[in-house]
PDB file of N, CA and C in Angstrom:
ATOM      1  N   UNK A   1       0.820  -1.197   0.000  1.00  0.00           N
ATOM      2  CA  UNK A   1       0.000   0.000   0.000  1.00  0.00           C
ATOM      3  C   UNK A   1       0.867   1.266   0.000  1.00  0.00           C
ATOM      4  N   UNK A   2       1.738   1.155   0.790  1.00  0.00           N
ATOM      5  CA  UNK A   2       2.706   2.501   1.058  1.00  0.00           C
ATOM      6  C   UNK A   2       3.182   3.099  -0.540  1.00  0.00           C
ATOM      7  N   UNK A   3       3.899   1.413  -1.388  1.00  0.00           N
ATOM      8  CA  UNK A   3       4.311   1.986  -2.613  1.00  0.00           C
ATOM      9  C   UNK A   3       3.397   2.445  -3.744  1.00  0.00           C
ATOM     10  N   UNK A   4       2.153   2.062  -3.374  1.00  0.00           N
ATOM     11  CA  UNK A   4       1.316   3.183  -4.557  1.00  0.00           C
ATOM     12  C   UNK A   4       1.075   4.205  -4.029  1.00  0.00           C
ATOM     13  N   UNK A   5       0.963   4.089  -2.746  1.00  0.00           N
ATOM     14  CA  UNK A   5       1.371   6.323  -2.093  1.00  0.00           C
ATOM     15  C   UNK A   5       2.211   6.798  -3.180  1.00  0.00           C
ATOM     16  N   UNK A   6       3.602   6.007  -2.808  1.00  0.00           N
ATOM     17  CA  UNK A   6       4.610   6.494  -3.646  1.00  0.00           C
ATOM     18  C   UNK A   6       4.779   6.867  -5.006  1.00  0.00           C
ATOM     19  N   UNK A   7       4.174   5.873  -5.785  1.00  0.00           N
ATOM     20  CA  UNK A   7       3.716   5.792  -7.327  1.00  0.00           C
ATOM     21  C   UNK A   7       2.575   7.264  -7.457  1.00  0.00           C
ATOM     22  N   UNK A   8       1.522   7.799  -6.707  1.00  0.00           N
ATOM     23  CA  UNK A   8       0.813   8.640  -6.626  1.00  0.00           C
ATOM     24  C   UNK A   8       1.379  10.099  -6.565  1.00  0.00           C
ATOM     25  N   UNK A   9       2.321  10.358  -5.364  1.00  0.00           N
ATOM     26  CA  UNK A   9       3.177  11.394  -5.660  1.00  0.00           C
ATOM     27  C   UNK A   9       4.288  11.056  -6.953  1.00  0.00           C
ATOM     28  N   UNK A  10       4.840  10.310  -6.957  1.00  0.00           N
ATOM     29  CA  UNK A  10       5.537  10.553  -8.107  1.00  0.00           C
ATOM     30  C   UNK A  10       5.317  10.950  -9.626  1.00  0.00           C
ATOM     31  N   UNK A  11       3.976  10.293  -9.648  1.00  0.00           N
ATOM     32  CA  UNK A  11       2.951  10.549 -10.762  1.00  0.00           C
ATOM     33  C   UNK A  11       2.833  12.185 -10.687  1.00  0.00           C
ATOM     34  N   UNK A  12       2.058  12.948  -9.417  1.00  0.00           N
ATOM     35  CA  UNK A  12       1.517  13.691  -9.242  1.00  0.00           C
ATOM     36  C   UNK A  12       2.854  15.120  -9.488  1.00  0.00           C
ATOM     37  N   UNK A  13       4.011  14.904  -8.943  1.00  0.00           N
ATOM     38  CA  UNK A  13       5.098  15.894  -8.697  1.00  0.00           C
ATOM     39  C   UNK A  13       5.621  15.903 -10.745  1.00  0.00           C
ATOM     40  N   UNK A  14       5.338  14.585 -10.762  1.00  0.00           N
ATOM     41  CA  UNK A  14       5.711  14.704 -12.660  1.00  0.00           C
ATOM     42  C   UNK A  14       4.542  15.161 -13.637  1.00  0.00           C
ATOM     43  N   UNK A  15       3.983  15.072 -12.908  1.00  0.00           N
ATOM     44  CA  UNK A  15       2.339  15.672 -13.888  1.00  0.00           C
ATOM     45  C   UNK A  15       2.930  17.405 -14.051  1.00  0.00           C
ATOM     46  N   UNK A  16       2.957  17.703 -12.463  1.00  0.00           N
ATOM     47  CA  UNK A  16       3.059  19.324 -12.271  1.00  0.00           C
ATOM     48  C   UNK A  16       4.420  19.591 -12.831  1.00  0.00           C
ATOM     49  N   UNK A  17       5.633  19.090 -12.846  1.00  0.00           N
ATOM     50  CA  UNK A  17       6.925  19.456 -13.578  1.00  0.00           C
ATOM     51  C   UNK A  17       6.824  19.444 -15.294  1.00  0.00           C
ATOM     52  N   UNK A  18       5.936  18.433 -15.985  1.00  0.00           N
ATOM     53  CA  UNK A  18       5.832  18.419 -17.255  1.00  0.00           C
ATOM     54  C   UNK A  18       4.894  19.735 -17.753  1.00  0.00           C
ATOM     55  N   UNK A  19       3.525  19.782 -17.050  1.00  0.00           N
ATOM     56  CA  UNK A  19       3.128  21.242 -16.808  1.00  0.00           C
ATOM     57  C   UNK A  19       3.866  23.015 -16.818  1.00  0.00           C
ATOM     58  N   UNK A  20       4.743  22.678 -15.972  1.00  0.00           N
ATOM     59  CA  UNK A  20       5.611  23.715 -16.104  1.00  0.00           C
ATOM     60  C   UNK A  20       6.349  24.145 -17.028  1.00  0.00           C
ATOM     61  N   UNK A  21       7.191  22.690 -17.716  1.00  0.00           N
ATOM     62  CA  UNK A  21       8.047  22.523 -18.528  1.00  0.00           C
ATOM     63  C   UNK A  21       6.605  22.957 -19.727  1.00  0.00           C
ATOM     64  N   UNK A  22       6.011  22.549 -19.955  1.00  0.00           N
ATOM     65  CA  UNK A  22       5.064  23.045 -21.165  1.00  0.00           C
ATOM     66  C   UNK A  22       4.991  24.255 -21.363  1.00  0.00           C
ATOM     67  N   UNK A  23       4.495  25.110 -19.994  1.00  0.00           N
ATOM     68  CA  UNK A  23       4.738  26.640 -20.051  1.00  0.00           C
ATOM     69  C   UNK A  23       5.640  27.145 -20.788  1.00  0.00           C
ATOM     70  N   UNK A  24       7.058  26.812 -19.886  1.00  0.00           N
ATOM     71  CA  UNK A  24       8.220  27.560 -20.061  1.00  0.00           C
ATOM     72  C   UNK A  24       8.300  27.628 -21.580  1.00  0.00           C
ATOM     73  N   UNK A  25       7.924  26.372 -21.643  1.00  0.00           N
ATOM     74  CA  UNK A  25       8.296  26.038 -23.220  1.00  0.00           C
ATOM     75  C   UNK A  25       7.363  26.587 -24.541  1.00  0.00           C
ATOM     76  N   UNK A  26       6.268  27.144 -24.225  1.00  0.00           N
ATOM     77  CA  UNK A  26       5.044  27.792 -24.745  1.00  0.00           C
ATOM     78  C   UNK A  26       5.578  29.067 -24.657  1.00  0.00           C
ATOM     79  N   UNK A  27       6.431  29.985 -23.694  1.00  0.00           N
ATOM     80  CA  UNK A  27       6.292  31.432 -23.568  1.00  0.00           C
ATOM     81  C   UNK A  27       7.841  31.277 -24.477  1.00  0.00           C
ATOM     82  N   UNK A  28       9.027  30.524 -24.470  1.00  0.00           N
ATOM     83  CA  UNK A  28      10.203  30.702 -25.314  1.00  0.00           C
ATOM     84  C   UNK A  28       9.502  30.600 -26.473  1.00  0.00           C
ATOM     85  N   UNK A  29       9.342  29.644 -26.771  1.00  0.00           N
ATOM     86  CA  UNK A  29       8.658  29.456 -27.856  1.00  0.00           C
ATOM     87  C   UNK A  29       7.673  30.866 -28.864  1.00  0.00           C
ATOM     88  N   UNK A  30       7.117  31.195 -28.186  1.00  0.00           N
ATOM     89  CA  UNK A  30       6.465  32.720 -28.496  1.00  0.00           C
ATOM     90  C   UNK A  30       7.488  33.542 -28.703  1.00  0.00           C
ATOM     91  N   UNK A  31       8.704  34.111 -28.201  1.00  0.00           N
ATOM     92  CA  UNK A  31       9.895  35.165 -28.201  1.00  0.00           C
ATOM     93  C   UNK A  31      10.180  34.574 -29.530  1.00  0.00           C
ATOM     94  N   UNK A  32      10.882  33.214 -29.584  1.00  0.00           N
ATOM     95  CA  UNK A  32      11.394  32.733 -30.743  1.00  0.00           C
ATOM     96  C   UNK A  32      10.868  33.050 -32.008  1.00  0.00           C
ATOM     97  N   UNK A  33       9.548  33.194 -31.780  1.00  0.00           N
ATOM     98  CA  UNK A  33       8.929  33.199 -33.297  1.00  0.00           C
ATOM     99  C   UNK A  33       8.364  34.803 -33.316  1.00  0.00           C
ATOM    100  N   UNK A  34       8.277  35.486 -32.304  1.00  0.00           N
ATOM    101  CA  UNK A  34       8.591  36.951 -32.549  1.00  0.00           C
ATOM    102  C   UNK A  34      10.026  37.522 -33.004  1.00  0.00           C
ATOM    103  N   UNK A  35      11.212  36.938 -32.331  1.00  0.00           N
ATOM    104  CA  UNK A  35      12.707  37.025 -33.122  1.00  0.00           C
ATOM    105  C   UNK A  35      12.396  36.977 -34.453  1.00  0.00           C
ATOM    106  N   UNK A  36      12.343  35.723 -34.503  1.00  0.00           N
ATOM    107  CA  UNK A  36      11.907  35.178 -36.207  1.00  0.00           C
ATOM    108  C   UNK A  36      11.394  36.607 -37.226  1.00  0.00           C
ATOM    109  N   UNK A  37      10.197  37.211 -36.377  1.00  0.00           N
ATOM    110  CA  UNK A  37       9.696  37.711 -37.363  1.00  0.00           C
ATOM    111  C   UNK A  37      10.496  39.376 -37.780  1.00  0.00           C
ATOM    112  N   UNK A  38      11.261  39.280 -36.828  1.00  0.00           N
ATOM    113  CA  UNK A  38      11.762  40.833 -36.823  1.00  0.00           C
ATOM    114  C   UNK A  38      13.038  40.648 -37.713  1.00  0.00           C
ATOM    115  N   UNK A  39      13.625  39.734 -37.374  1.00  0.00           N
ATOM    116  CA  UNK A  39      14.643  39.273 -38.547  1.00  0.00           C
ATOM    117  C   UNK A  39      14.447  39.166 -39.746  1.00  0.00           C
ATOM    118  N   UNK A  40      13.083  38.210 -39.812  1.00  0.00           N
ATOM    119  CA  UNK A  40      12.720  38.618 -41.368  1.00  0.00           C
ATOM    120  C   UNK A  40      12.707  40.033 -41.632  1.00  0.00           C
ATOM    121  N   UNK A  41      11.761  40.684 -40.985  1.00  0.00           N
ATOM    122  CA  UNK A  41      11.866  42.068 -41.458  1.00  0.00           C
ATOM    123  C   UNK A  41      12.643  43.016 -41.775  1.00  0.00           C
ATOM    124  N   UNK A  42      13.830  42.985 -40.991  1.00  0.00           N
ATOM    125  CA  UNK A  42      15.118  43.301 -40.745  1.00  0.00           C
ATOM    126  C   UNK A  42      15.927  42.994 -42.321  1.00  0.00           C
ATOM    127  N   UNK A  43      15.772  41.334 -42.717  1.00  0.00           N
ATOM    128  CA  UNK A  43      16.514  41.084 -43.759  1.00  0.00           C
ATOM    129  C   UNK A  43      15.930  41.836 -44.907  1.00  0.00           C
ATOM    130  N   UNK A  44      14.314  42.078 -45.418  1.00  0.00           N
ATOM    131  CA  UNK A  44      13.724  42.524 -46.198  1.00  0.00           C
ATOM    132  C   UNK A  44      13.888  43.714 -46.681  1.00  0.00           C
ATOM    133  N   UNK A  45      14.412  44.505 -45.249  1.00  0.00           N
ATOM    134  CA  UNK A  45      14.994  45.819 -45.442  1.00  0.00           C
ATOM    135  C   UNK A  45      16.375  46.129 -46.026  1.00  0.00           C
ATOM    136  N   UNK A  46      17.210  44.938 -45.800  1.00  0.00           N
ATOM    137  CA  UNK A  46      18.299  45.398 -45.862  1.00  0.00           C
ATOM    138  C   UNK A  46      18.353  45.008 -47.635  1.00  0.00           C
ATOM    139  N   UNK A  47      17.854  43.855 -47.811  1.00  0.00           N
ATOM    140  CA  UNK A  47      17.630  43.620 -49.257  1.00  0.00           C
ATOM    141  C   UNK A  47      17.295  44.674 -50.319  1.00  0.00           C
ATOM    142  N   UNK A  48      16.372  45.374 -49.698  1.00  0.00           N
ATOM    143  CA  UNK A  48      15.698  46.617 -50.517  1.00  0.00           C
ATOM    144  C   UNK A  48      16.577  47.746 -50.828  1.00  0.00           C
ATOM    145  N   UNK A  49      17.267  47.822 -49.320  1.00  0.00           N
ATOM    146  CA  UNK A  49      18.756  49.241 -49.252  1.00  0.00           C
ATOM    147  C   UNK A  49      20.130  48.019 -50.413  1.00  0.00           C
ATOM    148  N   UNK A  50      20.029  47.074 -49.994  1.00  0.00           N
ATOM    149  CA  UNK A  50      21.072  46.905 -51.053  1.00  0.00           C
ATOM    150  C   UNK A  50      20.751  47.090 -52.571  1.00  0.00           C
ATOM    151  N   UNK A  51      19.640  46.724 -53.420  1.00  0.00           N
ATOM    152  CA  UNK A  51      18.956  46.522 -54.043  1.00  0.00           C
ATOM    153  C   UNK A  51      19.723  48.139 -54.452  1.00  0.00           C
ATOM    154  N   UNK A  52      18.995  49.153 -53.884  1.00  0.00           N
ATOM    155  CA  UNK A  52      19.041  50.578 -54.199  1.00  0.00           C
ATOM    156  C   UNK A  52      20.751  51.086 -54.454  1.00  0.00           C
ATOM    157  N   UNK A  53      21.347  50.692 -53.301  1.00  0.00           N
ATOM    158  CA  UNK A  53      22.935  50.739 -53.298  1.00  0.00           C
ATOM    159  C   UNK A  53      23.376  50.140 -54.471  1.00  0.00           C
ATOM    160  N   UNK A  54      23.051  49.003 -55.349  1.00  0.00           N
ATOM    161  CA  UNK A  54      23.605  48.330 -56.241  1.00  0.00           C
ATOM    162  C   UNK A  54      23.210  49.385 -57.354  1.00  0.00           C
ATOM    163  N   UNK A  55      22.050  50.035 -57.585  1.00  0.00           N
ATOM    164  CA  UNK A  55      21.308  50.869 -58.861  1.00  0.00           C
ATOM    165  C   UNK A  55      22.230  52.093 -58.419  1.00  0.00           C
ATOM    166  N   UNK A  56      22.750  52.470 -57.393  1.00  0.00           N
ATOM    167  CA  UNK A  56      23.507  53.539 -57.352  1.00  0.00           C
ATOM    168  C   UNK A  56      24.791  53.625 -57.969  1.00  0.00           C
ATOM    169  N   UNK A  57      25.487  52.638 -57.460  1.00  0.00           N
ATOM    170  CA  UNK A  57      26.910  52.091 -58.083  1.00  0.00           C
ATOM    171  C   UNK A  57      26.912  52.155 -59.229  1.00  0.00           C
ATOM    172  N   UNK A  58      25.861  51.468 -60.131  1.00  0.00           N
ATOM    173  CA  UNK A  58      26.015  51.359 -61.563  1.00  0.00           C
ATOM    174  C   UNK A  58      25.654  52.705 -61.871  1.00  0.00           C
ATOM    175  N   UNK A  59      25.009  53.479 -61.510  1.00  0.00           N
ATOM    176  CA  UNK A  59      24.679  54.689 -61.940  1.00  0.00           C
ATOM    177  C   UNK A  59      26.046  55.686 -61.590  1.00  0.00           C
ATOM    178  N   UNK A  60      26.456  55.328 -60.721  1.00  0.00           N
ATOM    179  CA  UNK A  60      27.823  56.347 -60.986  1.00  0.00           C
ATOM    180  C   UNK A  60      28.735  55.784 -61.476  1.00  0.00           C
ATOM    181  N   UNK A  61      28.943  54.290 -61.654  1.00  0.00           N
ATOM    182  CA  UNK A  61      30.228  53.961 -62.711  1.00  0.00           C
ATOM    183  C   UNK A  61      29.924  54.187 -63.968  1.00  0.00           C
ATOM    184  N   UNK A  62      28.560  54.444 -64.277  1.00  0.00           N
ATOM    185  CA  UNK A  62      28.376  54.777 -65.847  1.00  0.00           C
ATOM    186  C   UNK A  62      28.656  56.230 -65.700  1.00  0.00           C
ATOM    187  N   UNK A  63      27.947  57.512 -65.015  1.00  0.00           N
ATOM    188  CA  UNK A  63      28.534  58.191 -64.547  1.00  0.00           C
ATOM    189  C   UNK A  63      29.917  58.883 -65.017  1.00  0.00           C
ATOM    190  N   UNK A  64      30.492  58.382 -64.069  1.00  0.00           N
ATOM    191  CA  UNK A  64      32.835  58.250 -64.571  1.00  0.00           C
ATOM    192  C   UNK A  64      33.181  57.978 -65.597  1.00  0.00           C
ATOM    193  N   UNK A  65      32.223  56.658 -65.708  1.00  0.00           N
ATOM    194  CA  UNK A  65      33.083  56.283 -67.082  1.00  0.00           C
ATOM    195  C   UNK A  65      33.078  57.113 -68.758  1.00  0.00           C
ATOM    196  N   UNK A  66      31.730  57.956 -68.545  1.00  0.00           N
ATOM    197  CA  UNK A  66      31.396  58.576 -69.237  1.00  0.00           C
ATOM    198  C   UNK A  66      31.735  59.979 -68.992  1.00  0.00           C
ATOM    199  N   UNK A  67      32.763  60.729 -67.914  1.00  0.00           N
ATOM    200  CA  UNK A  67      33.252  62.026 -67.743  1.00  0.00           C
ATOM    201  C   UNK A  67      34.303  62.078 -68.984  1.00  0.00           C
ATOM    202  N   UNK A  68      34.504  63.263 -68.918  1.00  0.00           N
ATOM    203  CA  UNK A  68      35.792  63.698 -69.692  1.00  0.00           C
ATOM    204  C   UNK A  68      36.680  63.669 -69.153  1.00  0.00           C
ATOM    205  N   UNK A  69      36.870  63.806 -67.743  1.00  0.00           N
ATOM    206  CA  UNK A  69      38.485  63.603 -67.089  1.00  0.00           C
ATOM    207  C   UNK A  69      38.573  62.271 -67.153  1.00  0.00           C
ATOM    208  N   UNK A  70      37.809  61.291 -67.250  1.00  0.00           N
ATOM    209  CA  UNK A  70      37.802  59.848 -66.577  1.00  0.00           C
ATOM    210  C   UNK A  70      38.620  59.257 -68.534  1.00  0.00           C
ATOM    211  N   UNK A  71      37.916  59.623 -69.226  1.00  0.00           N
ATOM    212  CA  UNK A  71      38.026  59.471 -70.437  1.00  0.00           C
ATOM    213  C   UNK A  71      39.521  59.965 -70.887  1.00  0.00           C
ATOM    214  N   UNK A  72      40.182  61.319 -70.289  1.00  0.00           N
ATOM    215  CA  UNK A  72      41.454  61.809 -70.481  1.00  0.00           C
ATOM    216  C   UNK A  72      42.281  61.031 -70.127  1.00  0.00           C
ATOM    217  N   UNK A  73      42.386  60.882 -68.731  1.00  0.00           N
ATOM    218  CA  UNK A  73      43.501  59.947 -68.246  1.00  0.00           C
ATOM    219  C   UNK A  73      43.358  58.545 -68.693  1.00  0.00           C
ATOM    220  N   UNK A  74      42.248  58.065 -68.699  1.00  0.00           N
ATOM    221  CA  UNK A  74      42.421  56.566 -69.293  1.00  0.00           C
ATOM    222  C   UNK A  74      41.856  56.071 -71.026  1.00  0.00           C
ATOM    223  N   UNK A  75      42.727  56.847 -71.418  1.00  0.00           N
ATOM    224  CA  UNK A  75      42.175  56.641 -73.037  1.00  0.00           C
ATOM    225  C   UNK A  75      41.897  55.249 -73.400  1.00  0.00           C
ATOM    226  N   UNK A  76      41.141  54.779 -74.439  1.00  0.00           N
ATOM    227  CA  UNK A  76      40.581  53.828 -75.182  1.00  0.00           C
ATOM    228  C   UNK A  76      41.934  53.549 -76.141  1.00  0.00           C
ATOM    229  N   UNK A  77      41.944  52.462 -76.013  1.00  0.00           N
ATOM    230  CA  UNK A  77      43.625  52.088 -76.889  1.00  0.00           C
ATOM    231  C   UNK A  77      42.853  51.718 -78.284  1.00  0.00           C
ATOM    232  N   UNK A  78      43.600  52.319 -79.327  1.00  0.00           N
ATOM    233  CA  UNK A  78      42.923  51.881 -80.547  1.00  0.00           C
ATOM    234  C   UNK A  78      43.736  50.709 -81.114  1.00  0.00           C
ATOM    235  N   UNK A  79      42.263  49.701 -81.655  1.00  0.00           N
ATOM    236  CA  UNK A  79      43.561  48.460 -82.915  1.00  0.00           C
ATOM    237  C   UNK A  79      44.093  49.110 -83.993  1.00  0.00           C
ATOM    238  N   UNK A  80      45.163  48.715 -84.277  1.00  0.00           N
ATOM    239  CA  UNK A  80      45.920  48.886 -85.311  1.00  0.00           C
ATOM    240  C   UNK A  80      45.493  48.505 -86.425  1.00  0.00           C
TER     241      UNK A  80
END
């Protein structure tokens, strides 16, 4: 008799620890997938600023390449 006392709390102290552990694990779980979403957002942005940075670059190497000083110092070698 004593050892199904025992079996009863043990049951009972693991019921309430798996409980807990569910919590804990329900509220990380929530942060995680709020992280998640800010990161995405985060990356979407940065995609868009690179995106723009890349249309810039080409717009000023065409830019140079098309100055007259840029054109002076580095002449076009002609074929023979």
């Amino acid at each position: 008799m004593e050892t199904l006392i025992h079996a009863d709390i043990f049951f009972f102290i693991t019921t309430i620890a798996v409980v807990i552990f569910l919590i804990l694990g329900s509220i990380c779980f929530y942060y995680v997938i709020k992280i998640l979403g800010n990161i995405k957002r985060a990356s979407d942005q940065l995609e868009k600023e690179v995106d723009r940075l890349g249309d810039n670059v080409d717009s000023l190497y065409h830019t140079i390449k098309e100055s007259f000083i840029f054109n002076l110092i580095f002449k076009k070698k002609r074929g023979k």
